[in-house]
Structures are given as C-alpha cells and as structure tokens.
PDB file of N, CA and C in Angstrom:
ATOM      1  N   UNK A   1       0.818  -1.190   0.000  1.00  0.00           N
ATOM      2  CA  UNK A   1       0.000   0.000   0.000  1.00  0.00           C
ATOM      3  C   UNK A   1       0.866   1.261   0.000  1.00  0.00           C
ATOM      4  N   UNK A   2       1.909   1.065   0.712  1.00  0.00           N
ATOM      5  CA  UNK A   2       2.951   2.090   0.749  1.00  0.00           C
ATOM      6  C   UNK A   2       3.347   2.494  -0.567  1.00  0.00           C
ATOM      7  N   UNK A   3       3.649   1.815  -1.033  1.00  0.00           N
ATOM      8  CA  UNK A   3       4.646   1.829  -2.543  1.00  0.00           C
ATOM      9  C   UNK A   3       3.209   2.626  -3.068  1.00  0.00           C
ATOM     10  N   UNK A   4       1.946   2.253  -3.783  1.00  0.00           N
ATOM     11  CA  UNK A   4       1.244   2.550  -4.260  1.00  0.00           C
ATOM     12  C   UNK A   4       1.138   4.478  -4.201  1.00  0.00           C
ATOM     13  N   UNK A   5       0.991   4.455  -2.859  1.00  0.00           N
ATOM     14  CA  UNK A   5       0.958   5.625  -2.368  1.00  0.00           C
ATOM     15  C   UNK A   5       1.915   6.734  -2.961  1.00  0.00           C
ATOM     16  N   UNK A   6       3.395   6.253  -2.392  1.00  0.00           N
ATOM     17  CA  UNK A   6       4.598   7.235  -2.813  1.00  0.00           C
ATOM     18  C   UNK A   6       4.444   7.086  -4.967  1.00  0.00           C
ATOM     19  N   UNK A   7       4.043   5.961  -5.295  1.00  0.00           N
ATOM     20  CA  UNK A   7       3.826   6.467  -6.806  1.00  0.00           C
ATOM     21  C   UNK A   7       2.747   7.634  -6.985  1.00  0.00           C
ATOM     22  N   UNK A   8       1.818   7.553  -6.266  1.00  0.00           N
ATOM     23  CA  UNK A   8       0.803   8.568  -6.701  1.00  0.00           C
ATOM     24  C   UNK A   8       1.372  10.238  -6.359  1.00  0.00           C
ATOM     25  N   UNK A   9       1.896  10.022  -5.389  1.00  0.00           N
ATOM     26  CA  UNK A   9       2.426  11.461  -5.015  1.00  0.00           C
ATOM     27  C   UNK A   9       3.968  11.817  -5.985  1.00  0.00           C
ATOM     28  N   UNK A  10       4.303  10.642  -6.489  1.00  0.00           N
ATOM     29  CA  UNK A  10       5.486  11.167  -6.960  1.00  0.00           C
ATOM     30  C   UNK A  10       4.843  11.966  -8.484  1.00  0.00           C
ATOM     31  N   UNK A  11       3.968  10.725  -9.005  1.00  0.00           N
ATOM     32  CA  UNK A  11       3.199  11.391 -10.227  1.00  0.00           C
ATOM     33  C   UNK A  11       2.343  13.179 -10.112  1.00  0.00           C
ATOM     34  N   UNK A  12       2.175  13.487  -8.866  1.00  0.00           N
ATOM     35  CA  UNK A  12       0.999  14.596  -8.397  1.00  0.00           C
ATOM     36  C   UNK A  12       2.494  15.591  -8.817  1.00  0.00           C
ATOM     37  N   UNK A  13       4.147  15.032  -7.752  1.00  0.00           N
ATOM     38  CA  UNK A  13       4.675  16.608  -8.632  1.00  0.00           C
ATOM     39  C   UNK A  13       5.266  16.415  -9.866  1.00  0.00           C
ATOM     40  N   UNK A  14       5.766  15.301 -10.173  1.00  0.00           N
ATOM     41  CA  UNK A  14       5.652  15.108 -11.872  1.00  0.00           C
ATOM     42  C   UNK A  14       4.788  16.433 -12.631  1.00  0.00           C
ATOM     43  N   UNK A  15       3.036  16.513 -12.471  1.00  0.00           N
ATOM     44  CA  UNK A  15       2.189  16.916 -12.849  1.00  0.00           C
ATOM     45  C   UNK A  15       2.612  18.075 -12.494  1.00  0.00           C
ATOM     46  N   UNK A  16       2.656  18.879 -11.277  1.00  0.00           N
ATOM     47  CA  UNK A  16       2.650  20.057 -11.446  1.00  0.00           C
ATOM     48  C   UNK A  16       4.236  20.837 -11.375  1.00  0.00           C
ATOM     49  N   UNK A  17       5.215  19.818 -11.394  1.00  0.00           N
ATOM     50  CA  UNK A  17       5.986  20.500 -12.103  1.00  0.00           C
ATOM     51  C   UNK A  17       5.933  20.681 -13.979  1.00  0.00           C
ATOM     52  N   UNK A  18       5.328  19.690 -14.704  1.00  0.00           N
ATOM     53  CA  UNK A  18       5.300  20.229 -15.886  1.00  0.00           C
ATOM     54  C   UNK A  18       4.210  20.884 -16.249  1.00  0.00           C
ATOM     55  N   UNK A  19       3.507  21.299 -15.394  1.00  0.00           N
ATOM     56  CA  UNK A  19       1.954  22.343 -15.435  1.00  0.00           C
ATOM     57  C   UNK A  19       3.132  24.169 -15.629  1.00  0.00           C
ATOM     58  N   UNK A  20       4.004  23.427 -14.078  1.00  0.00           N
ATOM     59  CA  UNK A  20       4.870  24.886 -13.710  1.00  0.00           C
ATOM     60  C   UNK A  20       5.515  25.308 -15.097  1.00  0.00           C
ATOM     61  N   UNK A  21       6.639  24.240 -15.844  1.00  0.00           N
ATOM     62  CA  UNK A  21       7.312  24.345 -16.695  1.00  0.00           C
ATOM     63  C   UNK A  21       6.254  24.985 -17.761  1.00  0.00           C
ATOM     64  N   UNK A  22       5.317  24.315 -18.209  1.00  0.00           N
ATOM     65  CA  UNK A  22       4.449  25.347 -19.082  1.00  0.00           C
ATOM     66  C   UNK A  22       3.682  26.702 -19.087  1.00  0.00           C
ATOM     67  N   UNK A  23       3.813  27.144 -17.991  1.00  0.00           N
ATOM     68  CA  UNK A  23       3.308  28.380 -17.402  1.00  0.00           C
ATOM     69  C   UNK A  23       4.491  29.459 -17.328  1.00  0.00           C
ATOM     70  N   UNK A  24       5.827  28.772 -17.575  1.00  0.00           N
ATOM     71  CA  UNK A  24       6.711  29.604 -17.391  1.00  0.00           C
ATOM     72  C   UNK A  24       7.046  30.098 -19.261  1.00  0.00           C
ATOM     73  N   UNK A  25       7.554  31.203 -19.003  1.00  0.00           N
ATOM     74  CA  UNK A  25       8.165  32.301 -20.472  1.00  0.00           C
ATOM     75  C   UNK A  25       8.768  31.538 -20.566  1.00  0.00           C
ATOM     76  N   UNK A  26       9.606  30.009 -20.430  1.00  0.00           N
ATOM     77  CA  UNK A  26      10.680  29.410 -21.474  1.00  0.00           C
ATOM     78  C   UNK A  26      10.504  27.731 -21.453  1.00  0.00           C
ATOM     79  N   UNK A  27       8.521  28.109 -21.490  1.00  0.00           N
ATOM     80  CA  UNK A  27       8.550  26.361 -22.290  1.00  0.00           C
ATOM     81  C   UNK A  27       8.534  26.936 -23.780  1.00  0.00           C
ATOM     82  N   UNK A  28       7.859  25.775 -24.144  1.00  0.00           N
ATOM     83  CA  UNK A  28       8.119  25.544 -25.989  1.00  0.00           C
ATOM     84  C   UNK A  28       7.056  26.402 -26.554  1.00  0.00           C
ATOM     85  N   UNK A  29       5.516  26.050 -25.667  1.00  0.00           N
ATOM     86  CA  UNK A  29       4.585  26.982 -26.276  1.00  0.00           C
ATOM     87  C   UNK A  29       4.604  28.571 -25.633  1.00  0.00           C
ATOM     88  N   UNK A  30       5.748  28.864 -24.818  1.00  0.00           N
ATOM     89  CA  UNK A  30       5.704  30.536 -24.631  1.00  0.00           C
ATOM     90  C   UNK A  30       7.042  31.588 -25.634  1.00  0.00           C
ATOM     91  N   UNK A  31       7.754  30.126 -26.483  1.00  0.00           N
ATOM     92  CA  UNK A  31       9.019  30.659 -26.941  1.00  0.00           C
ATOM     93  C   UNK A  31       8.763  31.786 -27.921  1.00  0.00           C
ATOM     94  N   UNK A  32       7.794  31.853 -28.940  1.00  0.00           N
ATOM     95  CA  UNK A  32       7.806  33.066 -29.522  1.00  0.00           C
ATOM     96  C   UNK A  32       7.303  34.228 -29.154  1.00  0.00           C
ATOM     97  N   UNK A  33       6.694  33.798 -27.641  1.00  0.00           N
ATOM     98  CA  UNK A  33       6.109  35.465 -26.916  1.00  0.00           C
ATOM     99  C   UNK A  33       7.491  35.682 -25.809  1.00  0.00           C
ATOM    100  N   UNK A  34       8.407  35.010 -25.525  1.00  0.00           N
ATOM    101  CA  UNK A  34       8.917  35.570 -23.916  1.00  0.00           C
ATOM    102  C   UNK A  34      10.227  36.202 -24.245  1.00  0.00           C
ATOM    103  N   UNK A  35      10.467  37.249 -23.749  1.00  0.00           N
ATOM    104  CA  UNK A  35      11.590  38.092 -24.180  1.00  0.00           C
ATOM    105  C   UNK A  35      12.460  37.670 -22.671  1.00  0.00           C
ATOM    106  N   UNK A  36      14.053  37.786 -23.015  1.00  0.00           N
ATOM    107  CA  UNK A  36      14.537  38.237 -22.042  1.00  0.00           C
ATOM    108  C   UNK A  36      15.337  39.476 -21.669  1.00  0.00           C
ATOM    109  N   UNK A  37      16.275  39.914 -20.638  1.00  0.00           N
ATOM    110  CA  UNK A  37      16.205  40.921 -20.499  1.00  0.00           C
ATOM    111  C   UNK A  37      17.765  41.321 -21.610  1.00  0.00           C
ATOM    112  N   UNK A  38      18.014  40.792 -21.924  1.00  0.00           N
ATOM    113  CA  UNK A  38      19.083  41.617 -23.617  1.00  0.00           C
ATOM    114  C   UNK A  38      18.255  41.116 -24.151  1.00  0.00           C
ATOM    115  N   UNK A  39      17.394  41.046 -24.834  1.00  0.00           N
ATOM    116  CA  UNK A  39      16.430  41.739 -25.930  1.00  0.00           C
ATOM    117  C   UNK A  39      15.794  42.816 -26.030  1.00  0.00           C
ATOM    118  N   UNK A  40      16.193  43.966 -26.310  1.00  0.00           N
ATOM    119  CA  UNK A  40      15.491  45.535 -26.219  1.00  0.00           C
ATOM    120  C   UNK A  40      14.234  45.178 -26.423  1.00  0.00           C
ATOM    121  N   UNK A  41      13.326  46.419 -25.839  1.00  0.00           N
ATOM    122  CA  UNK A  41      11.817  46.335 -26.859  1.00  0.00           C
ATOM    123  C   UNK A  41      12.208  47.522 -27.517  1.00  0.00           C
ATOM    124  N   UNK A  42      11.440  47.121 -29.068  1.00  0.00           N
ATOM    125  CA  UNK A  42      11.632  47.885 -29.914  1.00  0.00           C
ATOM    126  C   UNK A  42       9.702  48.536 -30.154  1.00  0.00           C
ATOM    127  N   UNK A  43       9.885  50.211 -29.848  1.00  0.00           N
ATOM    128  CA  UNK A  43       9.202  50.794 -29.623  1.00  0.00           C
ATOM    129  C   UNK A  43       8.844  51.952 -31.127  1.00  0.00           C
ATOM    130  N   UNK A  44       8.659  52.448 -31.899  1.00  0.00           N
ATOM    131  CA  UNK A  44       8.182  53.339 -33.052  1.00  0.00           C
ATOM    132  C   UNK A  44       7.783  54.684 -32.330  1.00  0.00           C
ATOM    133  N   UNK A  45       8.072  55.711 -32.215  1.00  0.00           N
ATOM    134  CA  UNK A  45       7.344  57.209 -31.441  1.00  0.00           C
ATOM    135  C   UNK A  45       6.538  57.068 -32.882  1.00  0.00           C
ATOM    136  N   UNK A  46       5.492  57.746 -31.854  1.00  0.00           N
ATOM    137  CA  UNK A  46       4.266  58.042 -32.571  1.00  0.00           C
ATOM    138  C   UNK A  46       3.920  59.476 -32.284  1.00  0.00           C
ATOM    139  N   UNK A  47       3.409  60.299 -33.582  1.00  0.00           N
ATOM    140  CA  UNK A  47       3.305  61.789 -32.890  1.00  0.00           C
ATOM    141  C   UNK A  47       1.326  62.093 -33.390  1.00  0.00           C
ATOM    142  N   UNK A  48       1.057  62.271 -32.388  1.00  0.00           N
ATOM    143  CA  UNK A  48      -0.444  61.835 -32.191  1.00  0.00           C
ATOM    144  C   UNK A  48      -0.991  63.618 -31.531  1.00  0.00           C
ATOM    145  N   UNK A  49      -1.514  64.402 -32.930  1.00  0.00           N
ATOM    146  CA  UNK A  49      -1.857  65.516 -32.496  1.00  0.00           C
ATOM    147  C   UNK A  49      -3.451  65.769 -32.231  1.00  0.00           C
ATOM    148  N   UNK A  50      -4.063  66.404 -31.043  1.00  0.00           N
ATOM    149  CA  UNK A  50      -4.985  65.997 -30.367  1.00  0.00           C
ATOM    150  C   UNK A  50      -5.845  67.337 -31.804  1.00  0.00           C
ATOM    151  N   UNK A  51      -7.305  66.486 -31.988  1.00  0.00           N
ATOM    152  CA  UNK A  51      -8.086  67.245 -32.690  1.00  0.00           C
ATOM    153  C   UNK A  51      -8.715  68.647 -32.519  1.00  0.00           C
ATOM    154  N   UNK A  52      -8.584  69.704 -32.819  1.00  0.00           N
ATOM    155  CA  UNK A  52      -9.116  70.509 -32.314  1.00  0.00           C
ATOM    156  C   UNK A  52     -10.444  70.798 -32.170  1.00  0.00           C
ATOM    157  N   UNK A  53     -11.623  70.390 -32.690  1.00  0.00           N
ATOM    158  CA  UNK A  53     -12.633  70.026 -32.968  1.00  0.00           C
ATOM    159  C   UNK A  53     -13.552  69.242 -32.082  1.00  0.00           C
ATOM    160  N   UNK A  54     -12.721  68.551 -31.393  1.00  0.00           N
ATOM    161  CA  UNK A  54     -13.351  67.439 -29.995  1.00  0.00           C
ATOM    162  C   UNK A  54     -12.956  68.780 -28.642  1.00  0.00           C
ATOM    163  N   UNK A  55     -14.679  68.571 -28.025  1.00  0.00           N
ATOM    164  CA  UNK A  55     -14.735  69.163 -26.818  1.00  0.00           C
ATOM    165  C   UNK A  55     -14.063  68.646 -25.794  1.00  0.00           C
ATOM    166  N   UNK A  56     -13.341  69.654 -24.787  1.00  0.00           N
ATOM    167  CA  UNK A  56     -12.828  69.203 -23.421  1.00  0.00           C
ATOM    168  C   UNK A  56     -14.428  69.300 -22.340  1.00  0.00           C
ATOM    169  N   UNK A  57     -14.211  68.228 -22.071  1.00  0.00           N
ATOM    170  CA  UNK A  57     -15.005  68.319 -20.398  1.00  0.00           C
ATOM    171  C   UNK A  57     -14.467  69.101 -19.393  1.00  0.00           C
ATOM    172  N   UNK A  58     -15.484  69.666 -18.910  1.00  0.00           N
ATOM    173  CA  UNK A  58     -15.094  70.461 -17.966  1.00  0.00           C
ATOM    174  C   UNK A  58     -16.225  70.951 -16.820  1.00  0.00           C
ATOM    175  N   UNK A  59     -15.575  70.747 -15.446  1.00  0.00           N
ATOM    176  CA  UNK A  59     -17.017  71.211 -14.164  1.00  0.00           C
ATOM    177  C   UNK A  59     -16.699  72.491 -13.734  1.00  0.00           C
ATOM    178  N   UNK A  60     -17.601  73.471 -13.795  1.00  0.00           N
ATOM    179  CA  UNK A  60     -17.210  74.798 -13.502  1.00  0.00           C
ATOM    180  C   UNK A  60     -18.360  74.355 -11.860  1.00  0.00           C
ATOM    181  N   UNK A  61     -18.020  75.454 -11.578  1.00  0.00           N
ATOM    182  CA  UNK A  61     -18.583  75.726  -9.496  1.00  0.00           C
ATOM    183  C   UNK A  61     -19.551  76.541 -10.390  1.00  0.00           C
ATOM    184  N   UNK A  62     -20.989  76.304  -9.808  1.00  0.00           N
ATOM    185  CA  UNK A  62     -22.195  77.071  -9.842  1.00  0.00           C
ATOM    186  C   UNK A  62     -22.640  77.646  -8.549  1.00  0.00           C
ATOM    187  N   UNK A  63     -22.630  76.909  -7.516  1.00  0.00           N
ATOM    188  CA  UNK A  63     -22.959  77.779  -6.138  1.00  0.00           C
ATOM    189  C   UNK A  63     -22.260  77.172  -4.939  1.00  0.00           C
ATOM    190  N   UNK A  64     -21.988  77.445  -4.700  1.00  0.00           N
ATOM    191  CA  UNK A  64     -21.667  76.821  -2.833  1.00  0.00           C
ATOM    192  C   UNK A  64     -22.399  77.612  -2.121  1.00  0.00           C
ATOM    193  N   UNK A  65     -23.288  76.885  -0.715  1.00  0.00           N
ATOM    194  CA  UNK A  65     -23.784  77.231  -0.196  1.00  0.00           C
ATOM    195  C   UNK A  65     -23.613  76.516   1.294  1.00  0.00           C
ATOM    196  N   UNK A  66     -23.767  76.973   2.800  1.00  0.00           N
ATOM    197  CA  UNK A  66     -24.042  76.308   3.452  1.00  0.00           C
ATOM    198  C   UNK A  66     -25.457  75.518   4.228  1.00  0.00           C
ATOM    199  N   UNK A  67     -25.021  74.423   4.406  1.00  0.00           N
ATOM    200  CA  UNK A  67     -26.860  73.884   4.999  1.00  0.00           C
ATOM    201  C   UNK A  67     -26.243  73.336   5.903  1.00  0.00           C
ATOM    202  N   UNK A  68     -27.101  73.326   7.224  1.00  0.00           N
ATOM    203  CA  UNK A  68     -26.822  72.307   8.664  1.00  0.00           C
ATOM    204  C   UNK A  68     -25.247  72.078   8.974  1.00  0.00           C
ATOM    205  N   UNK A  69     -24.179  73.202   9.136  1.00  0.00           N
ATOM    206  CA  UNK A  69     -22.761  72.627   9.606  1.00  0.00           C
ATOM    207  C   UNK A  69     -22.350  72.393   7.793  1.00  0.00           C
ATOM    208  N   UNK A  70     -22.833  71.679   7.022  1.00  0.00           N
ATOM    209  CA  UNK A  70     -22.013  71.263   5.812  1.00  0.00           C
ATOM    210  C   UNK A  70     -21.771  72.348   4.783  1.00  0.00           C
ATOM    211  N   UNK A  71     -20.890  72.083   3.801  1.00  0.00           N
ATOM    212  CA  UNK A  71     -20.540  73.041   2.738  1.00  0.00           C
ATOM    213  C   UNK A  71     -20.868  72.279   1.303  1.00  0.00           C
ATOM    214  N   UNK A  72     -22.010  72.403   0.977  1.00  0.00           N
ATOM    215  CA  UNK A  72     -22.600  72.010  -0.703  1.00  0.00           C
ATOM    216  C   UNK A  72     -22.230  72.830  -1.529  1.00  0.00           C
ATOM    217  N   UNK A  73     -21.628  71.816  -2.598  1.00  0.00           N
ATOM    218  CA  UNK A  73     -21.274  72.750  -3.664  1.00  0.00           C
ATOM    219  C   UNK A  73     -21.547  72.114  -4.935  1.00  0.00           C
ATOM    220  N   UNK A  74     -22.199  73.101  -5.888  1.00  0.00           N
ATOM    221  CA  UNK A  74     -22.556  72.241  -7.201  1.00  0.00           C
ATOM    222  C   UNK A  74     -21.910  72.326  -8.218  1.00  0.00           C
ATOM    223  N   UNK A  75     -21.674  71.516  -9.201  1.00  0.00           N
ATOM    224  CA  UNK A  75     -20.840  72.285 -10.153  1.00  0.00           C
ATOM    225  C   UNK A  75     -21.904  71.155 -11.198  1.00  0.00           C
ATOM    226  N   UNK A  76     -21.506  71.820 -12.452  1.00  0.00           N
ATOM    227  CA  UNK A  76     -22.281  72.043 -13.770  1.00  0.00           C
ATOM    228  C   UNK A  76     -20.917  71.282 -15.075  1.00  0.00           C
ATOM    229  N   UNK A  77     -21.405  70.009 -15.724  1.00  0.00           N
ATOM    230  CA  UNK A  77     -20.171  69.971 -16.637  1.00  0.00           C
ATOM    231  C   UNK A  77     -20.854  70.357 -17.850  1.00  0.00           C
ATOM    232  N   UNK A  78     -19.134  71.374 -18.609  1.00  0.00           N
ATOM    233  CA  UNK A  78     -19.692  71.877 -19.858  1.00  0.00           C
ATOM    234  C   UNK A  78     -18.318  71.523 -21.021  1.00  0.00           C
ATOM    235  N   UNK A  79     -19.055  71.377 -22.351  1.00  0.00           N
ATOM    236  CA  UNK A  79     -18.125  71.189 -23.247  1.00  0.00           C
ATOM    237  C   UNK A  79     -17.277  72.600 -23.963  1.00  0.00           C
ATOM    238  N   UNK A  80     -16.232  72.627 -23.399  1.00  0.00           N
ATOM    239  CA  UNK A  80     -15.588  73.888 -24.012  1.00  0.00           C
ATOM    240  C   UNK A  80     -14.599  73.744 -25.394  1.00  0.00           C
ATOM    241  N   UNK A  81     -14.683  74.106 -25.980  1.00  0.00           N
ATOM    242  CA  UNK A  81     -14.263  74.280 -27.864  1.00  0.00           C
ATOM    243  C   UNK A  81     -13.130  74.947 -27.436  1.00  0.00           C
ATOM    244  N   UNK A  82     -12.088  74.370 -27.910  1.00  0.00           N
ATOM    245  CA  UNK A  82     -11.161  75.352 -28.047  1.00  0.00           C
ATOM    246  C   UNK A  82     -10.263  75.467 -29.287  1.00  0.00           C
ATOM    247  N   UNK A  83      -9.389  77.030 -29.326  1.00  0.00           N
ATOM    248  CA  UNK A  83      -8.795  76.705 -30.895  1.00  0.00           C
ATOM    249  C   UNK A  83      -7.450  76.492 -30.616  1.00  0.00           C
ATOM    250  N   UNK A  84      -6.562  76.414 -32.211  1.00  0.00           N
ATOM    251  CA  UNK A  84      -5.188  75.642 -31.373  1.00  0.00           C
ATOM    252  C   UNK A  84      -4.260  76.303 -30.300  1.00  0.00           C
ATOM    253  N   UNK A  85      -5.057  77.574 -30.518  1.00  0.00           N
ATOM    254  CA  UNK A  85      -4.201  78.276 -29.552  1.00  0.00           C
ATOM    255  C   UNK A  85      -4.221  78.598 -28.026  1.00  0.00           C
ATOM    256  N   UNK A  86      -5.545  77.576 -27.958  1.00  0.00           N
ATOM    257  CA  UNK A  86      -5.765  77.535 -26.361  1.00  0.00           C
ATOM    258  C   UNK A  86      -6.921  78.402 -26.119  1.00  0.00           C
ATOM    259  N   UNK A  87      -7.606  79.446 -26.662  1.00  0.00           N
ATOM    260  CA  UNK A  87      -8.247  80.077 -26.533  1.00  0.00           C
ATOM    261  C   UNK A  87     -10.431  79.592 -27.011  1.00  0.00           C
ATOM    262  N   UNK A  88     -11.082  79.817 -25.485  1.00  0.00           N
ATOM    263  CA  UNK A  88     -12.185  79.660 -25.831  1.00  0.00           C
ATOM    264  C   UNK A  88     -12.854  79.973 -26.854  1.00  0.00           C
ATOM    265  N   UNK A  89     -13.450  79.158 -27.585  1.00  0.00           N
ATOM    266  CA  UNK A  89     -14.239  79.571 -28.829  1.00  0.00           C
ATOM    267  C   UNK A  89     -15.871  79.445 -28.376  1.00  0.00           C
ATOM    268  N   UNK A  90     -16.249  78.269 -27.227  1.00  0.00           N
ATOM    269  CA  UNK A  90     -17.448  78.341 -27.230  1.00  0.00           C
ATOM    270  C   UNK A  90     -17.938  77.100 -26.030  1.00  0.00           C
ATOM    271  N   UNK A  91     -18.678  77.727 -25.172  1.00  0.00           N
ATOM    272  CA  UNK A  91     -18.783  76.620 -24.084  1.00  0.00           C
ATOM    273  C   UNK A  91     -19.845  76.852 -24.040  1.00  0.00           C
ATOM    274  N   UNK A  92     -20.960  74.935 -23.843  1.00  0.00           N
ATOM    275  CA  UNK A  92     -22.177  74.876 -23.425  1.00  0.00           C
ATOM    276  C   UNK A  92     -22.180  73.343 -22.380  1.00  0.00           C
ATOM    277  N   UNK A  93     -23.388  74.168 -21.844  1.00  0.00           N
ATOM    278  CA  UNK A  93     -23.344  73.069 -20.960  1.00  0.00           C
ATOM    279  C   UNK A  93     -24.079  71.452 -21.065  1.00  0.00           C
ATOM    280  N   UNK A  94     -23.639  70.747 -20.499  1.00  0.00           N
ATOM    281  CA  UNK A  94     -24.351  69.345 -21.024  1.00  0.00           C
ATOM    282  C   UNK A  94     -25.447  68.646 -20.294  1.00  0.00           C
ATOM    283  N   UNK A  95     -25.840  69.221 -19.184  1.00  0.00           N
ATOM    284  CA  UNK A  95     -26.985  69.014 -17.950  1.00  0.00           C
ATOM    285  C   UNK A  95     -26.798  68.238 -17.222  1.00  0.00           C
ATOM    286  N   UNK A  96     -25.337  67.652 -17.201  1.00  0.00           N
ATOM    287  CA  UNK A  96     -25.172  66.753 -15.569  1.00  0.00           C
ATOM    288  C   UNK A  96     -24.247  67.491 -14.622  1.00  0.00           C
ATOM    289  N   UNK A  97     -25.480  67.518 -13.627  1.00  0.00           N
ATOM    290  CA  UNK A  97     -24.616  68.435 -12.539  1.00  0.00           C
ATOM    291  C   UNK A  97     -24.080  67.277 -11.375  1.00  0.00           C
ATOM    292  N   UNK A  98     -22.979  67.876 -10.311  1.00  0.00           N
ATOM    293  CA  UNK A  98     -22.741  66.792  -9.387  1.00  0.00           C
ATOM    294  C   UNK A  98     -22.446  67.978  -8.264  1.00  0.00           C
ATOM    295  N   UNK A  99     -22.774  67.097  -7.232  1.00  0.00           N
ATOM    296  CA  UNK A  99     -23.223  68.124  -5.957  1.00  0.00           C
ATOM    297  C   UNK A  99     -21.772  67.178  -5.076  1.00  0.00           C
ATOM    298  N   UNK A 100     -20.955  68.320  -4.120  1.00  0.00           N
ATOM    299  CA  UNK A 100     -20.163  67.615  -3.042  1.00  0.00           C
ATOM    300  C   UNK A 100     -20.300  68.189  -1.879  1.00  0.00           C
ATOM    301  N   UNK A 101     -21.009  67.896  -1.283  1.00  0.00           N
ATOM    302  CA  UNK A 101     -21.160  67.694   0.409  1.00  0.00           C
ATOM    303  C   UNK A 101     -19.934  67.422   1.207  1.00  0.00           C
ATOM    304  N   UNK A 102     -19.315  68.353   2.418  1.00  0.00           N
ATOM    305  CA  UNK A 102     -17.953  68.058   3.289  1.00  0.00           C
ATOM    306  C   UNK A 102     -18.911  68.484   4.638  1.00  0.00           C
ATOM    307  N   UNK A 103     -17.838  68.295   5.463  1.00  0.00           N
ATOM    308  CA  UNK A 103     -18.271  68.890   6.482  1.00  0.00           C
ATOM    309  C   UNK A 103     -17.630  70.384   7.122  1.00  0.00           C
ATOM    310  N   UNK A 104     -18.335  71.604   7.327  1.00  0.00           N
ATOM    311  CA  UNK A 104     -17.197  73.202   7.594  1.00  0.00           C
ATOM    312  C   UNK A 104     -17.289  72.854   8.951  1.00  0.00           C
ATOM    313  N   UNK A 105     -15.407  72.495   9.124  1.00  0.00           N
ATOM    314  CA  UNK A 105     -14.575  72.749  10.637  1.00  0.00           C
ATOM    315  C   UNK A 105     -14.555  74.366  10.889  1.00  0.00           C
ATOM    316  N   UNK A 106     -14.616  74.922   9.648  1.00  0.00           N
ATOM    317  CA  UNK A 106     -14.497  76.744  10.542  1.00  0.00           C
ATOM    318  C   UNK A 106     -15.693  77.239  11.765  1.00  0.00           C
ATOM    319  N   UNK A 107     -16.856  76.021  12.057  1.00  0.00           N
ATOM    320  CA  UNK A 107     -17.648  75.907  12.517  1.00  0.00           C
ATOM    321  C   UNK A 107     -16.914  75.730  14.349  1.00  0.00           C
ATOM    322  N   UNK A 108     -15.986  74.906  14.365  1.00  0.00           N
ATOM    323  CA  UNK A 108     -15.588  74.276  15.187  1.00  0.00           C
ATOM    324  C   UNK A 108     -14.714  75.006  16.344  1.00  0.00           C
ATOM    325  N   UNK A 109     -14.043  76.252  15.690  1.00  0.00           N
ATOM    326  CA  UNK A 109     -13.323  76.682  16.545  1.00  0.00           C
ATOM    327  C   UNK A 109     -13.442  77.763  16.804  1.00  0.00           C
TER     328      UNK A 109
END
C-alpha cells in the first residue's frame, strides 16, 4: 500500500511541475512570446496631435452654499471648444450636474 501511495504522489509533482514548466516564459509553447532581459523592446514614437474640434469636459462651481454645519457645492459639466491656440471659442453646458457635500470645521473653533 505504501509503494502505491509514494507512486501517486510522486506522479501529483511530476504533474505540477510540468503544469509549472508550461506556465513559465521558457517552455516551448511561450518561446515566440517571452523576451529576455538583452532583448530591447523595440518601440516606433508616434506623434499623435490631439483634434481641435473634440470638446474638453469640464465642471465649472455654480454655487456653494451652506446647509446644517455642511458646505454644498454644485458644479455644472460643460463642453468647451477650443482653438489651437488655447483660446475659448465656445462653451455649453451638457446638464449633468454633481453636488459635493464636506463637512465646515471653521464651525468648530
């Protein structure tokens, strides 16, 4: 029964050592993906100029106000146009507002 035994366990790391060996960057089926470290990566610059035509997002502050101790503040996101020179050409807004609630410590002291 003994013998039986130590075969089964010898076969279990058999198994997961060649599970390991295939999981690693230098079995047979990882050889045309695994680089090592003297093999440069070879990289192409790419010069990728942003459209002028596509709106920036943007949340401007519409009110802050205080309620109960807290400080609410809303802000409004709008799409602003701009030309290449950085300069506004035309901002509207898109109707989702988002509100942030803190708590005012100037309360406190």
């Amino acid at each position: 029964m003994k013998i039986k035994t130590f075969i089964n366990v010898l076969f279990l790391i058999a198994l997961l050592g060649f599970a390991a060996y295939l999981d690693s960057p230098y079995s047979f089926i990882n050889k045309n993906y695994a680089y090592s470290a003297d093999q440069p990566v070879i990289v192409q610059p790419v010069a990728i100029e942003p459209a002028s035509d596509v709106p920036v997002l943007e949340e401007k502050l519409e009110k802050s106000e205080k309620v109960n101790g807290y400080i609410v503040e809303t802000y409004e996101e709008y799409e602003v146009y701009k030309d290449e020179d950085g300069n506004v050409l035309k901002s509207e807004p898109t109707g989702k507002i988002d509100t942030l609630k803190y708590y005012d410590y100037s309360n406190d002291r």
